[in-house]
Protein backbone atom coordinates (compact mmCIF):
# COMPACT_ATOMS: atom_id res chain seq x y z
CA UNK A 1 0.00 0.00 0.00
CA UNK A 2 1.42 3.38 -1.20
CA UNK A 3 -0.72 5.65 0.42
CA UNK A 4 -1.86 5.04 3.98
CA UNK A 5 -5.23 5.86 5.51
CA UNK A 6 -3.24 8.47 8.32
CA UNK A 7 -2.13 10.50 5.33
CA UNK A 8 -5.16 10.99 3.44
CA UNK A 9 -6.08 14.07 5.45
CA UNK A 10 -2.80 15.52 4.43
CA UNK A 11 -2.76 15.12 1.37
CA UNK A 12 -6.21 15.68 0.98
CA UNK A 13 -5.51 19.12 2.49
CA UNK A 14 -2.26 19.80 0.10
CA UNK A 15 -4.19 19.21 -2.76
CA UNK A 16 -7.05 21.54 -2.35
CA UNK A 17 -4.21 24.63 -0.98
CA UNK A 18 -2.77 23.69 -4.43
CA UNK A 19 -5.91 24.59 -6.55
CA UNK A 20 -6.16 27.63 -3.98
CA UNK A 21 -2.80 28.39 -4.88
CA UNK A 22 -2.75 27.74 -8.22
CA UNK A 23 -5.08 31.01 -9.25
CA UNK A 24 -7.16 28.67 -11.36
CA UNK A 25 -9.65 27.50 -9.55
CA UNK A 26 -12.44 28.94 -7.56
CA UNK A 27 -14.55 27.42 -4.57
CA UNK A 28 -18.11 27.89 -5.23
CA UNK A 29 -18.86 26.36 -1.54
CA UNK A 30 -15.99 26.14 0.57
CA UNK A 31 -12.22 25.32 0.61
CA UNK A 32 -13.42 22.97 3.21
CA UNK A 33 -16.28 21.04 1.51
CA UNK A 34 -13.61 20.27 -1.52
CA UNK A 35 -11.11 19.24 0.91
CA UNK A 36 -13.66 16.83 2.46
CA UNK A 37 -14.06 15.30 -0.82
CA UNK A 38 -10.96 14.81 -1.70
CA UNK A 39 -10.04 13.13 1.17
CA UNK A 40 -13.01 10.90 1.26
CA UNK A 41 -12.06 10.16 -2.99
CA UNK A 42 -8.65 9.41 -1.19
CA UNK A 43 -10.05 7.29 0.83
CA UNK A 44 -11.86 5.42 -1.30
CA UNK A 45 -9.09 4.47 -3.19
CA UNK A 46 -6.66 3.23 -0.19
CA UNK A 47 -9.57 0.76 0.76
CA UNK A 48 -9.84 -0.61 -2.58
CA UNK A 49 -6.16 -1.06 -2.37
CA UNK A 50 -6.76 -2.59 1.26
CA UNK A 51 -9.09 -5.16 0.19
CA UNK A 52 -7.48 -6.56 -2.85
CA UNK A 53 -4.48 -6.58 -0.58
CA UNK A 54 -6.36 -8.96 1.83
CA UNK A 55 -7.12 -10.66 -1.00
CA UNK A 56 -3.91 -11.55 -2.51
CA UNK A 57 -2.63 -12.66 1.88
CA UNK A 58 -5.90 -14.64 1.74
CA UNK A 59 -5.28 -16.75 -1.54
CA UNK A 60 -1.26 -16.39 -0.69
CA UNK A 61 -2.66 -18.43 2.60
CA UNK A 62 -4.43 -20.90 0.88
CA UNK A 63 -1.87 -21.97 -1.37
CA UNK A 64 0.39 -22.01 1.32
CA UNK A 65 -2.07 -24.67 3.25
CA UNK A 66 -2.46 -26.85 0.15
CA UNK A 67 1.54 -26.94 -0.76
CA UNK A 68 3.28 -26.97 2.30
CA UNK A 69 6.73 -27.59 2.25
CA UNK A 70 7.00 -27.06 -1.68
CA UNK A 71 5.67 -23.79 -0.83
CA UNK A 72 9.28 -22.09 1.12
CA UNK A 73 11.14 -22.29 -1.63
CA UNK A 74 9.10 -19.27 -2.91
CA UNK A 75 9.81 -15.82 -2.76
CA UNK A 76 6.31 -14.81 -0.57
CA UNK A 77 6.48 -10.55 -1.22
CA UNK A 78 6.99 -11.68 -5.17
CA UNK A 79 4.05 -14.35 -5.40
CA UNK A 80 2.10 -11.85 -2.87
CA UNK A 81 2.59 -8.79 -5.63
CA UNK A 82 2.00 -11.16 -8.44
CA UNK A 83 -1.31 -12.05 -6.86
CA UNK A 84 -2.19 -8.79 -6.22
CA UNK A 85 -1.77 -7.41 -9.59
CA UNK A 86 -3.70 -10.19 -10.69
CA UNK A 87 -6.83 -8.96 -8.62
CA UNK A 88 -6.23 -5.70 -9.20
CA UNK A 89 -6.33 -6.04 -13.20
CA UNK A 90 -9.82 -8.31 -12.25
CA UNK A 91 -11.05 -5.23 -10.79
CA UNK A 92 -10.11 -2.63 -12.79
CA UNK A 93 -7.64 -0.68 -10.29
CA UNK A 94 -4.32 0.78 -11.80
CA UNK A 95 -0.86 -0.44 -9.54
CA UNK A 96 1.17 1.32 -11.74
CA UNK A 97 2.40 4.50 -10.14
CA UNK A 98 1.86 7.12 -13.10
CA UNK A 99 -1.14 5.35 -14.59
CA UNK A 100 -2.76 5.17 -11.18
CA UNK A 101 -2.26 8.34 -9.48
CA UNK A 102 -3.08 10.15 -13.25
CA UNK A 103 -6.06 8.33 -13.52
CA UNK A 104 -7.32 9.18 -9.41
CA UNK A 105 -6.27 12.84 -10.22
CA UNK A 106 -8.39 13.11 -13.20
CA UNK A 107 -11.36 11.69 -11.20
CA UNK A 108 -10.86 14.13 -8.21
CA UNK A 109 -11.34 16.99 -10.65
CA UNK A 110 -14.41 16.01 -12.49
CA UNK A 111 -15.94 14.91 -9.19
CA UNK A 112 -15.37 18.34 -7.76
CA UNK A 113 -16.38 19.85 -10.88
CA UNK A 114 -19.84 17.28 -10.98
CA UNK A 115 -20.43 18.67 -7.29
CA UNK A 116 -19.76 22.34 -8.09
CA UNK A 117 -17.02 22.05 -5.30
CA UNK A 118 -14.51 23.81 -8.16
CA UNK A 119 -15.16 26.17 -10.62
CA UNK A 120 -12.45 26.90 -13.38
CA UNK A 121 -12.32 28.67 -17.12
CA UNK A 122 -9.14 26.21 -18.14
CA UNK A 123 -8.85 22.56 -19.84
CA UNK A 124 -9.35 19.58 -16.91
CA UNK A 125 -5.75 18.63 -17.73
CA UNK A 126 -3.84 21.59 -16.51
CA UNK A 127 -6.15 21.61 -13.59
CA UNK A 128 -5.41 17.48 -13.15
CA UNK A 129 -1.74 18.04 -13.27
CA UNK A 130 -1.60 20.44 -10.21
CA UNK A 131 -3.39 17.73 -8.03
CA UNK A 132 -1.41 14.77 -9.54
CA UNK A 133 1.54 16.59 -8.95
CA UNK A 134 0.93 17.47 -5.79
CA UNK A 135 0.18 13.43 -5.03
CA UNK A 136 3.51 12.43 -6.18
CA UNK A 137 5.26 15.47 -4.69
CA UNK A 138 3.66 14.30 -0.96
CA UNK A 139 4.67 10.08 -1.85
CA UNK A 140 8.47 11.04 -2.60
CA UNK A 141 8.39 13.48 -0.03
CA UNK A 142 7.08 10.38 2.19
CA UNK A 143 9.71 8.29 0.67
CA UNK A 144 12.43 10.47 1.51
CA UNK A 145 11.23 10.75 5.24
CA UNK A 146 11.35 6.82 5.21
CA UNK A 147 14.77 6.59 4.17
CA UNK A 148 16.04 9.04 6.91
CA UNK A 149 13.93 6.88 9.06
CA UNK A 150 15.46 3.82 8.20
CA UNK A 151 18.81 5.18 8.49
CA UNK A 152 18.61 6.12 11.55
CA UNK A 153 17.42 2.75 12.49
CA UNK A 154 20.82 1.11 11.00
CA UNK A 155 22.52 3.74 12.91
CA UNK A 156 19.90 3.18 16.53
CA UNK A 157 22.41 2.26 19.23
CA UNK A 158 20.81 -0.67 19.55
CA UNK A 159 20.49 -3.22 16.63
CA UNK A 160 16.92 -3.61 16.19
CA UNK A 161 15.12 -6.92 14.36
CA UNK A 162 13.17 -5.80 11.66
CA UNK A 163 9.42 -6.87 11.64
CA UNK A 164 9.71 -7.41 15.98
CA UNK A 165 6.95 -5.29 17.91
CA UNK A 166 10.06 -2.66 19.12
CA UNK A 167 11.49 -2.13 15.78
CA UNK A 168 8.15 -1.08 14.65
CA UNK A 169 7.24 1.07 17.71
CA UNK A 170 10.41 2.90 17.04
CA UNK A 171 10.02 3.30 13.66
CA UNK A 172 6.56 5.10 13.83
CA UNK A 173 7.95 7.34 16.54
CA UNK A 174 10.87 8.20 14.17
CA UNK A 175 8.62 8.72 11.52
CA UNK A 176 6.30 10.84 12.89
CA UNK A 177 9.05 13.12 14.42
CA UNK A 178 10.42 13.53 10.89
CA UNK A 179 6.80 14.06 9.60
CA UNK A 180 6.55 17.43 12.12
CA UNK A 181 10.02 18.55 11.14
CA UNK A 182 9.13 18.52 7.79
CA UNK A 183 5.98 19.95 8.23
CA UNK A 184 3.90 17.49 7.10
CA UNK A 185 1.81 16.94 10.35
């Protein structure tokens, strides 16, 4: 999962100051009202991801029970993304990064548009490339505040197990310091 259900409300509130920045666009309601929408659109779209995702672990399960031992020779995160593309195709949702975040951008604008939550004299494209710009500006930010994070893991004075309860307790307090120093919560 790319985007996580904590960071919708960011991001959700990034995009809409980006139309608000951007001159372009006007709120016929509220800043508010569009923000709201765009975070529940966001939403939306990480549960979809969530559920094909429990999906894939549920067949990767099954097909664990049925092969057993034949089954450790395989690379689990590889059969588990193969799995899930192959639901997500089934269902019509886009994994790949540009296709999918293009695509979600495009249907945040005409939704606001459809609920008179924007109003705006330009083409939807220039209009879709300030929010899907601002979506992959906010995921590489994210990524780069995960590296540091990690780093400073390798570095902890302590070696920490990756995956054990601790590692991950310290990880999300890392995180979220890094998030407030950057501004982002």
């Amino acid at each position: 999962m790319v985007l996580k259900p904590h960071q919708v409300p960011f991001l959700a509130r990034k995009i809409a100051l980006a139309l608000l920045d951007s001159k372009l666009v006007t709120f016929p309601q509220t800043l508010e009202k569009a923000q709201q929408e765009i975070e529940d659109i966001l939403m939306e779209d990480v549960e979809w991801e969530r559920e094909i995702e429990e999906k894939a672990r549920q067949i990767l399960e099954e097909k664990e029970e049925e092969e057993g031992f034949a089954f450790y020779s395989i690379d689990r995160r590889e059969l588990f993304r193969m799995i899930k593309e192959r639901l997500a195709k089934e269902e019509g949702f886009k994994t790949r990064f540009q296709e999918r975040w293009d695509e979600l951008s495009l249907f945040i604008v005409r939704e606001l548009w459809d609920k008179e939550l924007i109003d705006y004299d330009v083409r939807d494209g220039k209009i879709k490339n300030i929010v899907f710009k601002t979506i992959v500006d906010f995921l590489n930010r994210d990524k780069e505040i995960r590296a540091k994070v990690y780093e400073k893991l390798e570095n902890y004075k302590r070696k920490l197990i990756p995956g054990t309860e601790e590692y991950e307790l310290i990880f999300q307090q890392l995180y979220q310091q890094e998030l407030k120093k950057h501004g982002i919560i």
